[in-house]
C-alpha atoms as a PDB file:
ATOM      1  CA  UNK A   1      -4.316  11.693  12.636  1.00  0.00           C
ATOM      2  CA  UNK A   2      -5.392   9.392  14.964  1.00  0.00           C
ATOM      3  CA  UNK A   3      -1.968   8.148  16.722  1.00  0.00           C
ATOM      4  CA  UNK A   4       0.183  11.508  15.816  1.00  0.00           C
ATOM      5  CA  UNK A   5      -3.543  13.374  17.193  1.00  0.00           C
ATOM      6  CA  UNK A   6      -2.969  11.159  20.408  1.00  0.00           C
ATOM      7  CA  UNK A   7       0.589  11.521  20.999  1.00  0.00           C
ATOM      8  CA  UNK A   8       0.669  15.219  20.737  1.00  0.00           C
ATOM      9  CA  UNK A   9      -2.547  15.321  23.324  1.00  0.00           C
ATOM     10  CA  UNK A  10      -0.651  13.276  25.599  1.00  0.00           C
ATOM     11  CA  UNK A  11       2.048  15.848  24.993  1.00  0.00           C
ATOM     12  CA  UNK A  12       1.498  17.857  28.575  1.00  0.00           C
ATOM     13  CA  UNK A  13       1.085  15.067  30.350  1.00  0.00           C
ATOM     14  CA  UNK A  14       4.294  13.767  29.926  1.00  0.00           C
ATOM     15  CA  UNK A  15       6.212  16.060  31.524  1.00  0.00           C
ATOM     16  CA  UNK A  16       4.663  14.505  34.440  1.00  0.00           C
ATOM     17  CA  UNK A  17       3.222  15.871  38.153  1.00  0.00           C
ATOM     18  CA  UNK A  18       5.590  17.788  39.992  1.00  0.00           C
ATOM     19  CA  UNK A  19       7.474  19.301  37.253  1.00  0.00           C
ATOM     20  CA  UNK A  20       7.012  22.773  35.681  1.00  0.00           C
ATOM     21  CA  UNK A  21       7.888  23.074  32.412  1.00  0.00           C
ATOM     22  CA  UNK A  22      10.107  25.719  31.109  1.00  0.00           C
ATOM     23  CA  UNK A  23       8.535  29.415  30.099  1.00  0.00           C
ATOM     24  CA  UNK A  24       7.904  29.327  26.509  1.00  0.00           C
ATOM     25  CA  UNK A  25       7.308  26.045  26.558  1.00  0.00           C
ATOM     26  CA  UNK A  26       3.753  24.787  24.938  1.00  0.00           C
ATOM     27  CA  UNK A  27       1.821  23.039  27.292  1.00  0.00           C
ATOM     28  CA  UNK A  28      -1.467  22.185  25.159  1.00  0.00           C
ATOM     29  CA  UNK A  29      -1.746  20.482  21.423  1.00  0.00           C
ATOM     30  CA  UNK A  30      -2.401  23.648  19.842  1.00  0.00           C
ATOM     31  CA  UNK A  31       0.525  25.610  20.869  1.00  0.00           C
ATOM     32  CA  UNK A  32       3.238  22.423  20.208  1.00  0.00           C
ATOM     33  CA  UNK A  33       1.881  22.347  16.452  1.00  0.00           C
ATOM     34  CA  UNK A  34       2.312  26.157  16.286  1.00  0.00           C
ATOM     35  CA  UNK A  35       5.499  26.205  17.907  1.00  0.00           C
ATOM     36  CA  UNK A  36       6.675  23.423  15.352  1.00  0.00           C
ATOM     37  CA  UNK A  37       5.088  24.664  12.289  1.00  0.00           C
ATOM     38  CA  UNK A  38       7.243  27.816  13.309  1.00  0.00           C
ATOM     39  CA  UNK A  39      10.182  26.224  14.129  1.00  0.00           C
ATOM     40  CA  UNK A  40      10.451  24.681  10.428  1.00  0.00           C
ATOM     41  CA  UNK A  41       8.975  27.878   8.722  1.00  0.00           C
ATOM     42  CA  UNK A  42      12.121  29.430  10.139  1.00  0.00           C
ATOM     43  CA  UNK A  43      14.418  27.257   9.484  1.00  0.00           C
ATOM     44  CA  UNK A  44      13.324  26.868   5.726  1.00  0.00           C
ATOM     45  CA  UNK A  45      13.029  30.767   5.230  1.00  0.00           C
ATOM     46  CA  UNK A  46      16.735  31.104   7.309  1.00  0.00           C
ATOM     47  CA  UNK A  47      18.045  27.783   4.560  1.00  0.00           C
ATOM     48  CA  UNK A  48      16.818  29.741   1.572  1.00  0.00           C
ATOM     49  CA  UNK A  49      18.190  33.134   2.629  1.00  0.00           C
ATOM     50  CA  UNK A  50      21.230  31.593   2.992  1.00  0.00           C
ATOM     51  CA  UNK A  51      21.240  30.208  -0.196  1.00  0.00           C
ATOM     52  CA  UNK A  52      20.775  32.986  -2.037  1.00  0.00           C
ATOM     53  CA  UNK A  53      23.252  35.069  -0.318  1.00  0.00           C
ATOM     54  CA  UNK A  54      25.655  32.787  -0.889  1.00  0.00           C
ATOM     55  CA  UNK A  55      24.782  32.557  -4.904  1.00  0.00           C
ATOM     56  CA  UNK A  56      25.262  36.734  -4.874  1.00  0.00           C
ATOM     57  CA  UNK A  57      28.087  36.075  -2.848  1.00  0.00           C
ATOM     58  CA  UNK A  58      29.248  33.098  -5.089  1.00  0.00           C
ATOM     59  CA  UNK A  59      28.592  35.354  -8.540  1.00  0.00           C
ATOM     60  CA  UNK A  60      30.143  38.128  -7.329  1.00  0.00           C
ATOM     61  CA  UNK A  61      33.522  36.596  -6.939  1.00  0.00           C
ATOM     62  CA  UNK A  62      33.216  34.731 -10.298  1.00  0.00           C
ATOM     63  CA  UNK A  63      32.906  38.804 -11.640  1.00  0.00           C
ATOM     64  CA  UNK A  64      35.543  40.304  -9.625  1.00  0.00           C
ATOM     65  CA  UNK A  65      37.936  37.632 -10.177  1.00  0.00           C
ATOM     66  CA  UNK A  66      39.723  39.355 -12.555  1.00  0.00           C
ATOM     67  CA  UNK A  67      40.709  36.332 -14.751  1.00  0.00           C
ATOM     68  CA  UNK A  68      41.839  34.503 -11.960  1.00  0.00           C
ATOM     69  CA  UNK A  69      41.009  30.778 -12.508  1.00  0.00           C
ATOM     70  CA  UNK A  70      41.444  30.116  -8.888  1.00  0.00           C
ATOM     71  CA  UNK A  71      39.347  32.601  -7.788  1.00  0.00           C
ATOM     72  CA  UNK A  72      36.704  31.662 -10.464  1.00  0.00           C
ATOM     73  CA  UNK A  73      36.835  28.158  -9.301  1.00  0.00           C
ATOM     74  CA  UNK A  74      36.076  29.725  -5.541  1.00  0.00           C
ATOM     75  CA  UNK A  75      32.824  31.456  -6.963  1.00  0.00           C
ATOM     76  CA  UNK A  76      31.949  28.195  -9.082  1.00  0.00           C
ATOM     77  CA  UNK A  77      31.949  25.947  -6.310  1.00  0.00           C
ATOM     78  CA  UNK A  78      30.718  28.273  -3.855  1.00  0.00           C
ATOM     79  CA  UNK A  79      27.329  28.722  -6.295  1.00  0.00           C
ATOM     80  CA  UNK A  80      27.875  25.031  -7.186  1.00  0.00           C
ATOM     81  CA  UNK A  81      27.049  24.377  -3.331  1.00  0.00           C
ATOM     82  CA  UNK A  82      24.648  26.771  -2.351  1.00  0.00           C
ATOM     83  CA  UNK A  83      22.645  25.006  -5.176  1.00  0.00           C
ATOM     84  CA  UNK A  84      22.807  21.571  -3.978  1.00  0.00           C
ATOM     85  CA  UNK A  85      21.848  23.226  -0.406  1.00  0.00           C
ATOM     86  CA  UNK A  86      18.612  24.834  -2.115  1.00  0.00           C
ATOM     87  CA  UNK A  87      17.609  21.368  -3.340  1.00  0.00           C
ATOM     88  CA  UNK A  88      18.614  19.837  -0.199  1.00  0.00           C
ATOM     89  CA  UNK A  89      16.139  22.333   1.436  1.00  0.00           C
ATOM     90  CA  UNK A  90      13.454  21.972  -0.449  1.00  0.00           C
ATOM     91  CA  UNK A  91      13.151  18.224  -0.939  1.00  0.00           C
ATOM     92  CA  UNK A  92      13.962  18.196   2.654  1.00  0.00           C
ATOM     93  CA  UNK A  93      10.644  20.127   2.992  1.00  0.00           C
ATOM     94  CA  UNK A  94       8.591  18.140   0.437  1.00  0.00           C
ATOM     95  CA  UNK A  95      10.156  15.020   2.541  1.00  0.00           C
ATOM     96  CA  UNK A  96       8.548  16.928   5.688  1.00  0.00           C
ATOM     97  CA  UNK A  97       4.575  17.845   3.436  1.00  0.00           C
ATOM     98  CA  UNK A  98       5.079  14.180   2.873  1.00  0.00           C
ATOM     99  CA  UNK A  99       5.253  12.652   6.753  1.00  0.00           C
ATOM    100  CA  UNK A 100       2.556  14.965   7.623  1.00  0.00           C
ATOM    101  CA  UNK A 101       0.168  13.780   5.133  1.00  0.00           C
ATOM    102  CA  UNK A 102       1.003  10.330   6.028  1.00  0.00           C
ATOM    103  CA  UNK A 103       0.291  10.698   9.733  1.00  0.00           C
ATOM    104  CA  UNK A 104      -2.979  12.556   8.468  1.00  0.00           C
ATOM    105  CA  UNK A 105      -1.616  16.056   9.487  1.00  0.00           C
ATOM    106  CA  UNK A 106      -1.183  18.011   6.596  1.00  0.00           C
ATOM    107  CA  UNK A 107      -3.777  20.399   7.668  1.00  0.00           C
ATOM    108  CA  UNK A 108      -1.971  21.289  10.784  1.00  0.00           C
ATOM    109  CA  UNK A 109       1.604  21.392  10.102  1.00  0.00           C
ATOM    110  CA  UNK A 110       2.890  22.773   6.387  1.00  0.00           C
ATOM    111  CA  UNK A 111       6.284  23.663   6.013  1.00  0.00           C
ATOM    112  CA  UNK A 112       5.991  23.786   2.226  1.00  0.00           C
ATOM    113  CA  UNK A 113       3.369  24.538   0.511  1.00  0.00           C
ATOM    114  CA  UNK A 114       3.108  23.213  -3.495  1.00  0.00           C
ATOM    115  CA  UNK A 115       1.309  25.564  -5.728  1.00  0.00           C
ATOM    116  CA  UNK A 116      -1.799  23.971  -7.349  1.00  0.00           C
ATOM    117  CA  UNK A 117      -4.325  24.789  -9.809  1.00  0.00           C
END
């Protein structure tokens, strides 16, 4: 925590005197970690969505197909892919659990969280 903890409390100060930052924009520690833990959330919730959708999608074809291999090799691949996207995701998020416990800030920013016991 200690160099992540000081680089994110230099954080307003780098914008520098003289210059406003943009609305919206977080301007203390607390507010960049919530806007980041949010920005993953979302993009992690948005990835899996997607996913899905695109395995209904994906099965649905392979059903109404009607026997046609081309069209069954659409739906395959389509599932196939969305798949390989899901893993992507989620080891992308374990990657993500990972760099914040080895920076020490697992207890501020978790994208993922593993079930335990």
């Amino acid at each position: 925590m200690a160099f992540f903890g000081k680089i994110l409390a230099a954080a307003p100060d780098l914008i520098g005197p003289g210059i406003s930052p943009m609305p919206g924009i977080p301007r203390d520690t607390s507010d960049l970690v919530s806007l980041i833990r949010l920005v993953f959330t979302t993009a992690f919730m948005f990835a899996g969505v997607a996913a899905v959708a695109f395995i209904i999608v994906g099965g649905y074809n392979i059903i109404a197909s009607a026997g046609d291999a081309n069209k069954v090799k659409k739906g395959q691949d389509m599932v196939t892919n969305a798949l390989i996207g899901l893993v992507v995701v989620v080891l992308s998020g374990l990657f993500f659990n990972f760099i914040a416990r080895l920076l020490g800030v697992e207890h501020l920013i978790t994208v993922l969280a593993i079930p335990t016991l």
